[in-house]
Every structure is written in C-alpha cells, then in structure tokens.
Protein backbone atom coordinates (compact mmCIF):
# COMPACT_ATOMS: atom_id res chain seq x y z
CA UNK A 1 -59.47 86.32 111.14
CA UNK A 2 -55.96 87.26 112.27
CA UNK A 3 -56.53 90.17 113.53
CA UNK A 4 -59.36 88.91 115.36
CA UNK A 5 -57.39 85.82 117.10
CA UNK A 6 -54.62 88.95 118.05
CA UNK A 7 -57.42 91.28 119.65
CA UNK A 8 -58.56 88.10 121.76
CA UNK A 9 -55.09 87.02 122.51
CA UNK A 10 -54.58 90.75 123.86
CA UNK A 11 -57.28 90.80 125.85
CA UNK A 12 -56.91 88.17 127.62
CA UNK A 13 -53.37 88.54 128.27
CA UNK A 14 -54.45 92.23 129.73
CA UNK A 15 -56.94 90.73 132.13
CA UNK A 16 -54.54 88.42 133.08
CA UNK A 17 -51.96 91.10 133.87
CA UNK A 18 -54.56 93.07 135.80
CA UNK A 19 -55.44 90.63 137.97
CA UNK A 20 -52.06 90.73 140.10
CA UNK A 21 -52.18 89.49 143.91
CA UNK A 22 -49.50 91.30 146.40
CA UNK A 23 -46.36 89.60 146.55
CA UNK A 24 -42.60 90.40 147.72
CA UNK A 25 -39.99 87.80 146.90
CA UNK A 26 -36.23 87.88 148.14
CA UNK A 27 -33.05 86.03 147.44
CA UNK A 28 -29.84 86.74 149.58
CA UNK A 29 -26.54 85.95 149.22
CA UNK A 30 -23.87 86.94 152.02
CA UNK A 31 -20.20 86.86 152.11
CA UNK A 32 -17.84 86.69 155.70
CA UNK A 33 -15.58 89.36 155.04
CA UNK A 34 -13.85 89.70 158.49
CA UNK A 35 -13.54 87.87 162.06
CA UNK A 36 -14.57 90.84 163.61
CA UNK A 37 -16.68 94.40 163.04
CA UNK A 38 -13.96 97.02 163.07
CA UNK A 39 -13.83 98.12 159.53
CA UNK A 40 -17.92 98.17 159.31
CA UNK A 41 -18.76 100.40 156.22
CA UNK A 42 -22.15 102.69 156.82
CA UNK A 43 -22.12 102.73 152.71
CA UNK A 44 -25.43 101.48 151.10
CA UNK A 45 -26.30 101.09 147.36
CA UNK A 46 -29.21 100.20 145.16
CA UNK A 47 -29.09 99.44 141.69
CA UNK A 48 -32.74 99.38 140.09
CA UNK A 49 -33.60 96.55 137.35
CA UNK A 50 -36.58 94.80 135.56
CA UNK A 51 -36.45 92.22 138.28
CA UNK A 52 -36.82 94.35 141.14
CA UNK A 53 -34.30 96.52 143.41
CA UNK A 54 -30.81 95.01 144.79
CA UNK A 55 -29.15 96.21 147.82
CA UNK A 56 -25.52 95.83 148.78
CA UNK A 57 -24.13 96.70 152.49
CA UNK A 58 -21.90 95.35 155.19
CA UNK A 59 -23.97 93.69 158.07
CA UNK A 60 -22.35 92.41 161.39
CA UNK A 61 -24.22 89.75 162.58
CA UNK A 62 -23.51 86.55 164.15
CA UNK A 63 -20.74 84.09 163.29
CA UNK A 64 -23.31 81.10 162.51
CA UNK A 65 -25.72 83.32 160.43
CA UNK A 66 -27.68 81.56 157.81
CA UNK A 67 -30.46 82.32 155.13
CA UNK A 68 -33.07 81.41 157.46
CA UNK A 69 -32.12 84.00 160.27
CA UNK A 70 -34.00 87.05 157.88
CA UNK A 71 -37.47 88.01 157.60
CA UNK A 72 -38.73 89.89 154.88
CA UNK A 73 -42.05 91.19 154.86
CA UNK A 74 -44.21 94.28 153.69
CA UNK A 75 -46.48 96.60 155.07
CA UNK A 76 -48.02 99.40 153.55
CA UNK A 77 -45.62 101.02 150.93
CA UNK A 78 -42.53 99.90 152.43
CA UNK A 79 -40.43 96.31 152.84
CA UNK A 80 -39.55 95.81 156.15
CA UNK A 81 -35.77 93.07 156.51
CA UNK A 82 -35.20 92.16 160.09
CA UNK A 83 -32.01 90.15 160.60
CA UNK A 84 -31.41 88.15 163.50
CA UNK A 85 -28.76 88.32 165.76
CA UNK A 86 -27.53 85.00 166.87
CA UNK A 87 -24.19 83.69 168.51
CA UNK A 88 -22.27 85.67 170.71
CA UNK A 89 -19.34 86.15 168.28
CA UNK A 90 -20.22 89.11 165.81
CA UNK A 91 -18.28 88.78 162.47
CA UNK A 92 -18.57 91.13 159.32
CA UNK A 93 -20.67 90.42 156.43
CA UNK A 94 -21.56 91.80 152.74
CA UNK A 95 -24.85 91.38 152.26
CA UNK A 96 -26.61 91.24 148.45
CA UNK A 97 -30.16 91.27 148.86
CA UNK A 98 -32.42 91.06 145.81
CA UNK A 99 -36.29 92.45 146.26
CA UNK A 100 -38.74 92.13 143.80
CA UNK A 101 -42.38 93.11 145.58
CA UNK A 102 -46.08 93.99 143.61
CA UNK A 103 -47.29 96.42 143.53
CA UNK A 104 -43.87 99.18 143.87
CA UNK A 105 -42.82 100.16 147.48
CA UNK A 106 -41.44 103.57 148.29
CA UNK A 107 -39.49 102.61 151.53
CA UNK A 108 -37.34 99.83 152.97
CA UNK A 109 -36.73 99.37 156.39
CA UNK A 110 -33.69 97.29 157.25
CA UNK A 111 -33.02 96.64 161.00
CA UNK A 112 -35.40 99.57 162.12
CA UNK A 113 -33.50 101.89 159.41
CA UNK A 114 -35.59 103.56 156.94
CA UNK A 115 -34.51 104.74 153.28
CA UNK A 116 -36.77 106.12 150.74
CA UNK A 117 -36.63 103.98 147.15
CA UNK A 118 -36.38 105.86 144.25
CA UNK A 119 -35.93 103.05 141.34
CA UNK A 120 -33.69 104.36 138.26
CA UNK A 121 -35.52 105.07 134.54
C-alpha cells in the first residue's frame, strides 16, 4: 500500500512539473557609487545558481533612477533589460540584477548589448 501511495504521489508531482508555463522573474538592487561617470568599469560577471543567473556591472544612468525605470522581458532564447535614461544628470551605479526565466535562455541583451549565457555545473 506504501509503495502504491509513493508511485501516485510521484506521478502526480511529475505531471505537475511538466506542465510549466514561460516565465522570467527579476529582482534588482542598485547602489550610487559616484556623482559622475568617469571611473565607469566595462567589467561584467555572472555567477550561476539554483535560483537563476545574477549579474553584477556598473551602469550610468540618471541621478533619479528607480526600480521602475527597467524592463525586463524575453524573446526567443534570450532576456532582453532595457534601462531608462532619465534626468539630465548621469551618475554611476552598481547594478545586481537577479534573473530567474523558464524554460533556460542562452543570451541576454542589456541596453542593445548581447552576451552569450553559459550557466556553471
């Protein structure tokens, strides 16, 4: 009867996993690191977890930049991340951005810049 009750329980915890819709979720966190955009670093890094990928970079953008002022979206294989540029004063940012997306995507495209994701084992 056990193993019965475990075969069902499997089962329907399989269809249930197999039945996935498309999603790509985001969380950002930013920190002002300078009143102006003179020391930009081009540098770029991913570290590759359970949760998803997370991306770390410097971003100038606009002195009165918020959450709301990025769009994250998918097409295809690949996550597109268009920040807005607001404000006439450009200041220096670090950007954290956290992606987890079903099913995997093999690109990100942030600002019309395209890298290839190749998630750790």
């Amino acid at each position: 009867m056990k193993n019965v009750t475990l075969i069902i329980c499997l089962s329907v915890f399989a269809a249930i996993s197999c039945n996935r819709k498309p999603f790509v979720r985001h969380k950002l966190n930013f920190e002002k690191i300078s009143d102006n955009c003179e020391n930009l670093k081009p540098s770029f890094r991913m570290v590759s977890n359970l949760a998803g990928e997370r991306y770390e970079f410097e971003r100038c953008l606009g002195a009165n930049f918020t959450k709301d002022m990025m769009d994250v979206s998918r097409q295809g294989d690949t996550v597109l991340v268009q920040f807005h540029r607001g404000g006439s004063q450009q200041v220096l940012y670090k950007i954290t951005l956290d992606i987890d997306s079903y099913p995997r995507y093999n690109f990100i495209t942030i600002d019309g810049e395209t890298f290839q994701v190749i998630p750790s084992n």
